[in-house]
N, C-alpha and C. Protein backbone atom coordinates (compact mmCIF):
# COMPACT_ATOMS: atom_id res chain seq x y z
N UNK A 1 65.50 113.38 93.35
CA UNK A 1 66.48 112.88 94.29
C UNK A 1 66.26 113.60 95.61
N UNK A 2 66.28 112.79 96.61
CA UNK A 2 66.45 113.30 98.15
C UNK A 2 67.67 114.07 98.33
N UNK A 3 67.21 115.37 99.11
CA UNK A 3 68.10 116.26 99.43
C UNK A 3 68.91 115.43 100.55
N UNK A 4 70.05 115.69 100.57
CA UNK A 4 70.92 115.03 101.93
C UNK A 4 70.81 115.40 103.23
N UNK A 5 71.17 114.45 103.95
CA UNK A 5 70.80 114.83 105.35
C UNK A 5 71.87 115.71 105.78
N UNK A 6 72.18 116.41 106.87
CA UNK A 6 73.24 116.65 107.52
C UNK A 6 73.26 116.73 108.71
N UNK A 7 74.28 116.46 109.76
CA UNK A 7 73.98 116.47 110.82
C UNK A 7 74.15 118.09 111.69
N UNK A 8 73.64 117.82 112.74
CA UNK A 8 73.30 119.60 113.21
C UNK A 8 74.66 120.45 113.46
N UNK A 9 75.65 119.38 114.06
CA UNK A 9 77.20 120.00 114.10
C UNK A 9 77.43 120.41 113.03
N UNK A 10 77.35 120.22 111.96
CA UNK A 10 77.80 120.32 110.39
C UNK A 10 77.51 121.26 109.39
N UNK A 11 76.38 122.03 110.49
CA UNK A 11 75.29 123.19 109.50
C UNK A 11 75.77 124.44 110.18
N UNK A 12 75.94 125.50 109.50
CA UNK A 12 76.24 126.80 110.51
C UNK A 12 74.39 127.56 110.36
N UNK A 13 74.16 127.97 111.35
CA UNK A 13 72.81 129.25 110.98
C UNK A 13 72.08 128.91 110.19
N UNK A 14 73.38 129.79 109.30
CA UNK A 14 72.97 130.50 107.48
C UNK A 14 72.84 129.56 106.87
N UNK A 15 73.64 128.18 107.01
CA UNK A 15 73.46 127.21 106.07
C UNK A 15 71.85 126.21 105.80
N UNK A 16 71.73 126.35 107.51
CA UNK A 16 70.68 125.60 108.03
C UNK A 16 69.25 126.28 107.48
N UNK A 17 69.11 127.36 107.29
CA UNK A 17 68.01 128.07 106.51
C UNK A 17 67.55 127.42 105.42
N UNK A 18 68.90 128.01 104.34
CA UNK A 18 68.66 127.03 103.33
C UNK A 18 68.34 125.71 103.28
N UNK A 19 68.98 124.83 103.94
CA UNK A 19 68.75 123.57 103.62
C UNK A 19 67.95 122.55 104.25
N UNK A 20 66.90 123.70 105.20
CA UNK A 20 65.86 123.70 105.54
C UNK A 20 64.42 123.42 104.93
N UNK A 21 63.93 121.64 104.55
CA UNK A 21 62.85 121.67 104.13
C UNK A 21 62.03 122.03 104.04
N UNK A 22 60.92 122.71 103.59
CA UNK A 22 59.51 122.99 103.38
C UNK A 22 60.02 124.43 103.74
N UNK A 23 58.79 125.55 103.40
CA UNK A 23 58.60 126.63 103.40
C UNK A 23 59.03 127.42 104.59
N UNK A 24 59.80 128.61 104.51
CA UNK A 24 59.75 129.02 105.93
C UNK A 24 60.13 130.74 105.29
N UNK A 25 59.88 131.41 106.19
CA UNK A 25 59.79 133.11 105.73
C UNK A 25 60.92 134.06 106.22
N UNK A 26 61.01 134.70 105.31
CA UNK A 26 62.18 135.40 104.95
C UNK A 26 62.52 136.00 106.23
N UNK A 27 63.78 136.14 106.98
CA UNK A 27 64.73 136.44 108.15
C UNK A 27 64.03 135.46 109.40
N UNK A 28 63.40 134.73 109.28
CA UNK A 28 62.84 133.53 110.59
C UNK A 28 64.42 132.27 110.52
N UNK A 29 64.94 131.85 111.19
CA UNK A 29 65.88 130.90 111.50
C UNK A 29 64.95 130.01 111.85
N UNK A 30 65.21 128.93 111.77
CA UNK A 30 64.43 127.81 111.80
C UNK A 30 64.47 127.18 113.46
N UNK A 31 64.63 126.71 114.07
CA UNK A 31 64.84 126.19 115.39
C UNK A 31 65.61 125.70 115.80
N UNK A 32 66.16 124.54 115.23
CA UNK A 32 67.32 123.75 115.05
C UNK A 32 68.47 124.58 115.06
N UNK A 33 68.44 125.47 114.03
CA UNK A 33 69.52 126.16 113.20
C UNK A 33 69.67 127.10 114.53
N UNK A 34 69.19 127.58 115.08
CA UNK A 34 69.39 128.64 116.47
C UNK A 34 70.06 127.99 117.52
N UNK A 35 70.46 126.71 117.80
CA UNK A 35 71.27 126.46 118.79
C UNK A 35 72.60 125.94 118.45
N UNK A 36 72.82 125.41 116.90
CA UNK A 36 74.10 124.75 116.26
C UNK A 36 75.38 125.94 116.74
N UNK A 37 76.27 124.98 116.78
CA UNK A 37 77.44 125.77 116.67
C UNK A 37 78.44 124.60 116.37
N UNK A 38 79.50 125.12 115.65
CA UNK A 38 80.24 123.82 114.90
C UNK A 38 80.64 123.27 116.22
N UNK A 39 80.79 121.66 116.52
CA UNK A 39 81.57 120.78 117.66
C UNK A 39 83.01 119.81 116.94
N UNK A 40 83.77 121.24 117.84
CA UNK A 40 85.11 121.00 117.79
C UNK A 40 85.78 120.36 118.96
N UNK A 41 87.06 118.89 118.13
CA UNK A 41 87.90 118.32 119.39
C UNK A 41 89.31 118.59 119.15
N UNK A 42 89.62 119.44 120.50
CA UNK A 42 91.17 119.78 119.90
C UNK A 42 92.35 119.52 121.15
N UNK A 43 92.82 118.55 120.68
CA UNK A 43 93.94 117.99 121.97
C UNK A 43 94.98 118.91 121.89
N UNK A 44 95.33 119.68 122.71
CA UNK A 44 96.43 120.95 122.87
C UNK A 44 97.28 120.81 124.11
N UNK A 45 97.70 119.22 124.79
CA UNK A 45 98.32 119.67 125.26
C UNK A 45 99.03 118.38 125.07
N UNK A 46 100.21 118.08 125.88
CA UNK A 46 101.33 116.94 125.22
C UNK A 46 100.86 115.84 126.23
N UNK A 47 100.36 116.20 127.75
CA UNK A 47 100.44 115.43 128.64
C UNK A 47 99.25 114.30 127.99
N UNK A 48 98.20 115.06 127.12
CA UNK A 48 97.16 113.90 126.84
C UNK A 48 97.60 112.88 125.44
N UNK A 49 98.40 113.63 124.96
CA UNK A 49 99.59 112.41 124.11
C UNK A 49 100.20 111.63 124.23
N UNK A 50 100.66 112.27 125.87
CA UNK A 50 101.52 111.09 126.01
C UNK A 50 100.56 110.24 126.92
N UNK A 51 99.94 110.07 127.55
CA UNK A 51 98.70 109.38 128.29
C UNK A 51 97.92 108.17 127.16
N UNK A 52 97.61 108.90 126.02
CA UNK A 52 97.52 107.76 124.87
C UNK A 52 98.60 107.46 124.77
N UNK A 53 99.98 107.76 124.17
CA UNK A 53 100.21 106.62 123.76
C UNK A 53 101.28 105.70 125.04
N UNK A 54 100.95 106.21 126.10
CA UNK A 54 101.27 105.31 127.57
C UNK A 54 100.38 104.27 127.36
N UNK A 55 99.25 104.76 127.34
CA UNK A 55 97.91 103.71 127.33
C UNK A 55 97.92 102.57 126.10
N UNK A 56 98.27 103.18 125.14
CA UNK A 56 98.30 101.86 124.11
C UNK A 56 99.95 100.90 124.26
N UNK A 57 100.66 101.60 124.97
CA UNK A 57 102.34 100.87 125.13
C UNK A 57 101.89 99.98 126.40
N UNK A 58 101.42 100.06 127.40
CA UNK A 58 101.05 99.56 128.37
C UNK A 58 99.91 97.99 127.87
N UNK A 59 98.78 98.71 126.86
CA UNK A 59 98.62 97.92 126.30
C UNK A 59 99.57 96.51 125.48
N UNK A 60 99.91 97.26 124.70
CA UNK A 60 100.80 96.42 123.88
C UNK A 60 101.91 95.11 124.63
N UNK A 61 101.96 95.80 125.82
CA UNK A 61 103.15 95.35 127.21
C UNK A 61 102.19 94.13 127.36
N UNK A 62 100.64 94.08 128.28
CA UNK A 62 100.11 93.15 128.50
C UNK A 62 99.47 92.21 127.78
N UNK A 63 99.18 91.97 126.49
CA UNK A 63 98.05 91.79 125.96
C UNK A 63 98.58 90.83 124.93
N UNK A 64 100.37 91.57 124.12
CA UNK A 64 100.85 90.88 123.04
C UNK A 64 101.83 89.22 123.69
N UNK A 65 101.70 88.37 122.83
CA UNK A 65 102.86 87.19 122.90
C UNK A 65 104.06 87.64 123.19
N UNK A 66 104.85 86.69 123.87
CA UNK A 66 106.70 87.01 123.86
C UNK A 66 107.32 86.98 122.67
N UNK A 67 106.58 86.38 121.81
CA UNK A 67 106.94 85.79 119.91
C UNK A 67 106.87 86.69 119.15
N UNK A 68 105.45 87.53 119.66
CA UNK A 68 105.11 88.35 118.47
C UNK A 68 105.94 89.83 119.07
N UNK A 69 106.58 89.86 120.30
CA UNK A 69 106.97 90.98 120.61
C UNK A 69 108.63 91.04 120.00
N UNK A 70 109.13 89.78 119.86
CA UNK A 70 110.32 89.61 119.35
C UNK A 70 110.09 89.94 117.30
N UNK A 71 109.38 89.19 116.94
CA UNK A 71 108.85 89.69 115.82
C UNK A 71 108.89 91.06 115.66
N UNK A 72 108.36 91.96 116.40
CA UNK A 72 108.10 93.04 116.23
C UNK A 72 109.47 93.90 116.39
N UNK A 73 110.68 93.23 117.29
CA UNK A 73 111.66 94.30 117.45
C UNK A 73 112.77 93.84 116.29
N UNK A 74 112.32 92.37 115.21
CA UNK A 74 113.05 92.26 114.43
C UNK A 74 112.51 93.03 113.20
N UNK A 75 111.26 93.32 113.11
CA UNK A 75 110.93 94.60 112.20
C UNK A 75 110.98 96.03 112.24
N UNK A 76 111.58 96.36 113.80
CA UNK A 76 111.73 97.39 113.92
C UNK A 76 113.30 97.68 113.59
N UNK A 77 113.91 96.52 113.93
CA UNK A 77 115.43 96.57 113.18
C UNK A 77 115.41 96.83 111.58
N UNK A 78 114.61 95.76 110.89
CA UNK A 78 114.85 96.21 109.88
C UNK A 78 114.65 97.38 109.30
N UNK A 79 113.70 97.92 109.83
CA UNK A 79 113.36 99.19 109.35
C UNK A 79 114.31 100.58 109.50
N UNK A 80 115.01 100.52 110.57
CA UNK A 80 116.55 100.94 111.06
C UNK A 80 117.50 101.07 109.99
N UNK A 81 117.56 99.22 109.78
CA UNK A 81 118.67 98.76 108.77
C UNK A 81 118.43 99.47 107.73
N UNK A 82 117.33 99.85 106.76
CA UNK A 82 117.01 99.91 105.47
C UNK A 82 117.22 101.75 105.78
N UNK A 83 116.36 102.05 106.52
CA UNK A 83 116.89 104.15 107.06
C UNK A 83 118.46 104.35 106.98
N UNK A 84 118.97 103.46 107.33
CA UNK A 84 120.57 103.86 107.41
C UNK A 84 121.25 103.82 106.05
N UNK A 85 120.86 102.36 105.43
CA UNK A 85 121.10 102.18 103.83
C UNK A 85 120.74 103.48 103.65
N UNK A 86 119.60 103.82 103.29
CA UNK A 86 118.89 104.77 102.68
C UNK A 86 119.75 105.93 102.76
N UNK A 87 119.66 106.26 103.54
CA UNK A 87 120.54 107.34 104.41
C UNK A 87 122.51 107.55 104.06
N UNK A 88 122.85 106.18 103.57
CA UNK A 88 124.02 106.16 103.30
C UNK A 88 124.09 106.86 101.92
N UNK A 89 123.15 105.97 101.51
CA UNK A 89 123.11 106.49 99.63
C UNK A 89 122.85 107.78 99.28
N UNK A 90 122.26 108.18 99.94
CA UNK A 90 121.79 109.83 99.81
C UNK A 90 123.17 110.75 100.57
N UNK A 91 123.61 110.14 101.70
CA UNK A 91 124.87 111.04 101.75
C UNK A 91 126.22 110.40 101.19
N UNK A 92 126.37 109.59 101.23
CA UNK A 92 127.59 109.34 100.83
C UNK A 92 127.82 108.82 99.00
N UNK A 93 126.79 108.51 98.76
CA UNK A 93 126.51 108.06 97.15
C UNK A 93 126.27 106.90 96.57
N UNK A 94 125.46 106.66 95.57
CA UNK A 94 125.47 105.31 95.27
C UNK A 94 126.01 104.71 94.65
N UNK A 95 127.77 104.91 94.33
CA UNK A 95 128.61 104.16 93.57
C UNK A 95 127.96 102.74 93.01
N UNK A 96 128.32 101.72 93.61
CA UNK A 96 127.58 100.70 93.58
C UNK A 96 126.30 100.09 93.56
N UNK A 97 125.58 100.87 92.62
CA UNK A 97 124.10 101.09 92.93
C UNK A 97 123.33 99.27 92.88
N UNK A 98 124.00 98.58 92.31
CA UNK A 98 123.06 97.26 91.94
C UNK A 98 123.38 96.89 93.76
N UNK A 99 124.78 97.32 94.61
CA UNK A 99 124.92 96.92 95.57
C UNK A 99 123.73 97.52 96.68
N UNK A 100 123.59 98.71 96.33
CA UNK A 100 122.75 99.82 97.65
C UNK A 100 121.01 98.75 96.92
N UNK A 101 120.44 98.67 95.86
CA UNK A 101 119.47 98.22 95.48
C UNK A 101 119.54 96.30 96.33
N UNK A 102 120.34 95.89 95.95
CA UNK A 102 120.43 94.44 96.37
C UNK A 102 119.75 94.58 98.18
N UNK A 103 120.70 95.68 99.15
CA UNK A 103 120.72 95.63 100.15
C UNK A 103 119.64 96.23 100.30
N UNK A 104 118.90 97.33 99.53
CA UNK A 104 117.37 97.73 100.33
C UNK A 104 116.45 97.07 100.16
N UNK A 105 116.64 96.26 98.93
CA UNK A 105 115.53 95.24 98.30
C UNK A 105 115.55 93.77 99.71
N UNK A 106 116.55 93.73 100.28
CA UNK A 106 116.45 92.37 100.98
C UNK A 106 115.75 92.98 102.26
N UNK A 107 116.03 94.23 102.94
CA UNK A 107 115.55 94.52 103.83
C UNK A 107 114.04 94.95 103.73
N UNK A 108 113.18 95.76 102.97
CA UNK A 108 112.41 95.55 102.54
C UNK A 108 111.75 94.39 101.82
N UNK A 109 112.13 93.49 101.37
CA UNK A 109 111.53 92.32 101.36
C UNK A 109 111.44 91.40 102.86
N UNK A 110 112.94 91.04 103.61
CA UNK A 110 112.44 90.79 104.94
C UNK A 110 111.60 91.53 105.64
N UNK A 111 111.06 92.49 105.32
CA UNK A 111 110.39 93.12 106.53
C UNK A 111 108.73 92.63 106.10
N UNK A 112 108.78 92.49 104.80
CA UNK A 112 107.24 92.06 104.27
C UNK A 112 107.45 90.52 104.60
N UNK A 113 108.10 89.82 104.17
CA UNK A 113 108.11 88.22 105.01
C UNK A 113 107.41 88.39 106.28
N UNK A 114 108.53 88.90 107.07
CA UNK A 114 107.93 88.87 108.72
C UNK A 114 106.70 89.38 108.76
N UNK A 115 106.15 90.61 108.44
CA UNK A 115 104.82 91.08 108.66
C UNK A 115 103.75 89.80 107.75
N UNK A 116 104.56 89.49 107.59
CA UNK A 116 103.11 87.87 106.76
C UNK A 116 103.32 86.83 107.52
N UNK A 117 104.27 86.90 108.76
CA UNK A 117 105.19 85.79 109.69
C UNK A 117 103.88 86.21 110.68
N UNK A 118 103.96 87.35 111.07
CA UNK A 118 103.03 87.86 112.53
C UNK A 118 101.80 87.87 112.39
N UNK A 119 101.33 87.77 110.93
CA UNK A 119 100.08 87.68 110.48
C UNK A 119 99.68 86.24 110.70
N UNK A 120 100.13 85.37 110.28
CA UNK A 120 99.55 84.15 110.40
C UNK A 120 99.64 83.44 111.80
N UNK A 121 100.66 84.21 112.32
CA UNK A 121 101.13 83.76 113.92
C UNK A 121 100.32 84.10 114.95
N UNK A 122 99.72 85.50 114.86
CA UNK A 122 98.79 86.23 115.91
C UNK A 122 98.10 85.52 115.73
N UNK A 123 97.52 85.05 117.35
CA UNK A 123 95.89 84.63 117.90
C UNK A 123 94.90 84.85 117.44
N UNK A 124 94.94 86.33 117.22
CA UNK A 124 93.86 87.06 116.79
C UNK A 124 93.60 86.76 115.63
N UNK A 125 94.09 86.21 114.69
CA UNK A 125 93.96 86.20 113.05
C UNK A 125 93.81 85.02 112.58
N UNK A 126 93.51 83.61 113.56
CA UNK A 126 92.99 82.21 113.57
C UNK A 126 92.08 82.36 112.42
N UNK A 127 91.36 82.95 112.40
CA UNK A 127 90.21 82.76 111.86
C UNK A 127 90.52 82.94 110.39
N UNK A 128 91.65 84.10 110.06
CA UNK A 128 91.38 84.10 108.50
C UNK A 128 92.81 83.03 107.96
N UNK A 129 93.35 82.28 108.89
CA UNK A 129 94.67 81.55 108.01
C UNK A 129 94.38 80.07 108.87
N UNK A 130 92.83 79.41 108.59
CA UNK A 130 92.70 78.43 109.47
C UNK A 130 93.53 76.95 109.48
N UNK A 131 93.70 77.11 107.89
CA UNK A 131 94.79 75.63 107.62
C UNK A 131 96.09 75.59 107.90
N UNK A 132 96.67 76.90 108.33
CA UNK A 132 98.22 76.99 108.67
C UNK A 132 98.14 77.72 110.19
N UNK A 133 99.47 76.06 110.03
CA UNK A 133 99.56 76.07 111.34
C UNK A 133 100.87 77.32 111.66
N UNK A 134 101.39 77.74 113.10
CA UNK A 134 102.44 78.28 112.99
C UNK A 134 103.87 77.54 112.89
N UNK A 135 104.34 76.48 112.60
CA UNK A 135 105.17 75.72 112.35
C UNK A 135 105.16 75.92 110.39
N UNK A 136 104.35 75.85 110.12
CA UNK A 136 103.87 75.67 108.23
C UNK A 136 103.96 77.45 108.16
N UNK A 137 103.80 77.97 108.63
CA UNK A 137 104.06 79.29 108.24
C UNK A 137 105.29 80.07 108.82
N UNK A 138 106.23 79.37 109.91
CA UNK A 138 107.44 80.25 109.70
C UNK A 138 108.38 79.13 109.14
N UNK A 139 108.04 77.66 108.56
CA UNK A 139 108.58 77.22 107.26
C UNK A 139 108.33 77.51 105.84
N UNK A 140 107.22 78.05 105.56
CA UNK A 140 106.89 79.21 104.29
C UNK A 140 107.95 80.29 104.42
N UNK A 141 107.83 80.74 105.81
CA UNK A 141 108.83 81.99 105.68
C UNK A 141 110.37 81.73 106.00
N UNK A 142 110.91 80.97 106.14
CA UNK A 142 112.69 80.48 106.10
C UNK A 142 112.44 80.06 104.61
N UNK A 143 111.83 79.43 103.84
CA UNK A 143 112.10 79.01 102.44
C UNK A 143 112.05 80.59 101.70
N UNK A 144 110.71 81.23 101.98
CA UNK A 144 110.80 82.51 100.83
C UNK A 144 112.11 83.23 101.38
N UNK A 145 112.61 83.53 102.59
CA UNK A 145 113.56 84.27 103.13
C UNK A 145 114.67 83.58 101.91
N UNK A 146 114.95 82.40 102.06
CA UNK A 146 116.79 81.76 101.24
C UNK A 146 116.09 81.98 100.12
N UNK A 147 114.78 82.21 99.33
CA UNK A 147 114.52 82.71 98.27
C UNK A 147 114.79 83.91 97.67
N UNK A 148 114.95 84.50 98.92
CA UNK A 148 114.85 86.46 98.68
C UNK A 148 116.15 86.70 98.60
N UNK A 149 117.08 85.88 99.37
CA UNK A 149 118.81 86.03 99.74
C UNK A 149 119.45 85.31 98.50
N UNK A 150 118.70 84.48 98.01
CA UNK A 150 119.88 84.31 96.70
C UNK A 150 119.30 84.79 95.85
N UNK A 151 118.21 85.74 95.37
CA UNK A 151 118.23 86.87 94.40
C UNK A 151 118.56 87.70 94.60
N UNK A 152 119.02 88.42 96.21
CA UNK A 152 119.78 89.53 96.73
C UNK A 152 121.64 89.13 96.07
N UNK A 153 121.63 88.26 96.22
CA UNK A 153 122.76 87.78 96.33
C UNK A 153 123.47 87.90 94.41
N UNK A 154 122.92 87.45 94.00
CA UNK A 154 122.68 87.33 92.73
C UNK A 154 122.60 89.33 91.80
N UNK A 155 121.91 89.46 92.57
CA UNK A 155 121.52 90.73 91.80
C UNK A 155 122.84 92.01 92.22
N UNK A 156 123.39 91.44 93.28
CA UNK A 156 124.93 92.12 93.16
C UNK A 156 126.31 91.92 92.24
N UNK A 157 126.12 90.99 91.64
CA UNK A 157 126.98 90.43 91.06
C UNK A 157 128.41 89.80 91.15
């Protein structure tokens, strides 16, 4: 079996000796191995954090639909909705547990609807949902939705 490659960032010196093909003599460093030094990237300060993620919000500002941006702040609700549930049950208790389960199960299930709503809806994703149209896919998703709400509904008793 072939010994593995490695790349020169990846080898220290000492390592590079060893794993240094063919013959070479005892305390000689090889050539290569004499200029490596590990290559480290280390973002340490906040201003270049926030510069990314300016840069990808700015993005997101120009680039996304008015549809899919509404989409997006109704999944960011839900995700709210279901933290607070969550959040209730853990402080205040789950007396009613089939009730706290009914209500996280619907919000977590709406939130997977919609993310299969924005999937078939984005531009970008023509290619892998070519027979549905966006009319046929946010009528897939109002039917599974009154699907999900009367087993929510149901499972409270």
């Amino acid at each position: 079996m072939a010994p593995k490659r490695h790349n020169a960032r990846d080898i220290t010196p000492s390592a590079a000796a060893t794993t240094q093909a063919g013959p070479t003599t005892a305390g000689t460093v090889p050539a290569t191995a004499a200029v490596t030094k590990p290559y480290r990237v280390s973002v340490t300060t906040k201003d270049s954090w926030a510069q990314v993620v300016g840069n990808v919000w700015s993005h997101y500002l120009k680039t996304t639909p008015q549809r899919t941006k509404l989409i997006d702040v109704f999944m960011a609700f839900l995700i709210v909705v279901g933290a607070l549930q969550f959040l209730y049950c853990v402080l205040a208790g789950n007396y009613p547990f089939n009730a706290f389960l009914s209500g996280f199960s619907a919000t977590v299930g709406q939130f997977v609807l919609t993310a299969s709503l924005r999937m078939q809806t984005t531009e970008a994703n023509k290619s892998d949902f070519p027979s549905v149209s966006p009319e046929r896919a946010f009528a897939d998703y109002v039917v599974c939705s009154l699907i999900l709400h009367f087993f929510c509904v149901n499972f409270i008793n």
